[in-house]
Protein backbone atom coordinates (compact mmCIF):
# COMPACT_ATOMS: atom_id res chain seq x y z
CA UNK A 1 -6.49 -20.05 105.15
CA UNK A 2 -4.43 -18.05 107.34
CA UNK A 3 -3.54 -19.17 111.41
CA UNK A 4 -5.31 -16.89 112.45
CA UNK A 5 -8.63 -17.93 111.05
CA UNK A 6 -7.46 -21.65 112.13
CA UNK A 7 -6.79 -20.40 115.31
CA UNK A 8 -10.51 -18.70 115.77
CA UNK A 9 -12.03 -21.94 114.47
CA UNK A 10 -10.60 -24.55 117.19
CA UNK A 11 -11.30 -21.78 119.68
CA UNK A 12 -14.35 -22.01 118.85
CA UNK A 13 -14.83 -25.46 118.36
CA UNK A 14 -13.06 -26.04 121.61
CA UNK A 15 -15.63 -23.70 123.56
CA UNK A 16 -18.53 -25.13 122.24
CA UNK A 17 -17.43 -28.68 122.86
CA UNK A 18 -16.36 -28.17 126.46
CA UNK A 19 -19.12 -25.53 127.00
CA UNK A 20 -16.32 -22.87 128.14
CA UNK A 21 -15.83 -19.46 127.43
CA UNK A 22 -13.46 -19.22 124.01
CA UNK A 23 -11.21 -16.81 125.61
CA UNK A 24 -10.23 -19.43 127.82
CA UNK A 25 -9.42 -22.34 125.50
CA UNK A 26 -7.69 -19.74 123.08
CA UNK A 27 -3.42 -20.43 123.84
CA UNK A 28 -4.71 -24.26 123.48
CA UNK A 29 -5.75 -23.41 120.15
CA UNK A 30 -2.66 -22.01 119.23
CA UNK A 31 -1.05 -24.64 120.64
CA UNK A 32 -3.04 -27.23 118.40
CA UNK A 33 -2.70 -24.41 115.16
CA UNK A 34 1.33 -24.65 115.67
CA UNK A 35 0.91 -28.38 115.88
CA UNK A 36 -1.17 -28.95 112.41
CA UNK A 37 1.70 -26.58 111.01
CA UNK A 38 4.44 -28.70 112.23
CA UNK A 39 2.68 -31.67 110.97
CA UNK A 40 2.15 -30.29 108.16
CA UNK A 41 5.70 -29.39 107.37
CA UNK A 42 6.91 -32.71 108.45
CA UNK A 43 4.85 -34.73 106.23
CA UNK A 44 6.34 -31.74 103.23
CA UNK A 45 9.46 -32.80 103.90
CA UNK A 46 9.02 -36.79 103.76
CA UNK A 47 8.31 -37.92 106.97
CA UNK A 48 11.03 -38.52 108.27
CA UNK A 49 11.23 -40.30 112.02
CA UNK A 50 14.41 -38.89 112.58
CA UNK A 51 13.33 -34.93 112.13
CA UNK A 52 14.09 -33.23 114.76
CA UNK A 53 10.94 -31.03 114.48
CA UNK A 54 8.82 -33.94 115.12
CA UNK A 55 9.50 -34.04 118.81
CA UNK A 56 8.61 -30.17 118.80
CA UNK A 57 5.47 -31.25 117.23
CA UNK A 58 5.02 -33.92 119.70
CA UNK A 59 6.06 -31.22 122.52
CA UNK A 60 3.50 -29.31 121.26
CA UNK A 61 0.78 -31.09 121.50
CA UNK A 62 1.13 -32.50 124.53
CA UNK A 63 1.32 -28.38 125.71
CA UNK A 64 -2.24 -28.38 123.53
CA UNK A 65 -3.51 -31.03 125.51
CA UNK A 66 -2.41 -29.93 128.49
CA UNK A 67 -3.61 -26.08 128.01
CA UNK A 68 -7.13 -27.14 127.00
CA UNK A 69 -7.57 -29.51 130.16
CA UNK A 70 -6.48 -26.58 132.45
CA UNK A 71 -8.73 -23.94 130.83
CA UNK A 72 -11.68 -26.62 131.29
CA UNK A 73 -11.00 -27.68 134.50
CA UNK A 74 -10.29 -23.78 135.50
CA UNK A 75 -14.09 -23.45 134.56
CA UNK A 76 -14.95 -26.08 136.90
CA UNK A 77 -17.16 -28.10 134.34
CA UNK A 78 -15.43 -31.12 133.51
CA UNK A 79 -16.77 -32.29 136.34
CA UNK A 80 -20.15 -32.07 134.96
CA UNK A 81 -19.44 -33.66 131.68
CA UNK A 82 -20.90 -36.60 130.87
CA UNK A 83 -17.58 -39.36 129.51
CA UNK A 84 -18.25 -40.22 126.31
């Protein structure tokens, strides 16, 4: 499966869930796609808590997180979400 594809599916996923646009939550699906990869390269190489690439993963995420709450509050909806 190539990023790409990954990348089109957690747009996707993130649109429907947060009833946006997927244009808008796009760059936070990249953000999450780069994340998974990280992940998935630190758990390759042992898991290691002293691998320097798992701050960037951290880093990442948090800039995933952060992307998808702007693009959703941009649309002016989470307001009118119910909390879960």
């Amino acid at each position: 499966m190539s990023d790409a594809y990954t990348v089109d599916a957690v747009a996707h996923l993130y649109s429907y869930v947060h009833a946006v646009p997927e244009a808008t939550v796009r760059e936070a699906a990249h953000l999450r796609v780069e994340a998974m990869r990280l992940s998935d390269a630190w758990v390759a190489a042992g898991c290691s808590w002293t691998d320097p690439n798992l701050m960037v993963e951290r880093r990442t995420l948090i800039a995933s997180c952060a992307a998808l709450r702007a693009a959703v509050d941009e649309q002016g909806l989470s307001a009118n979400r119910p909390v879960s």
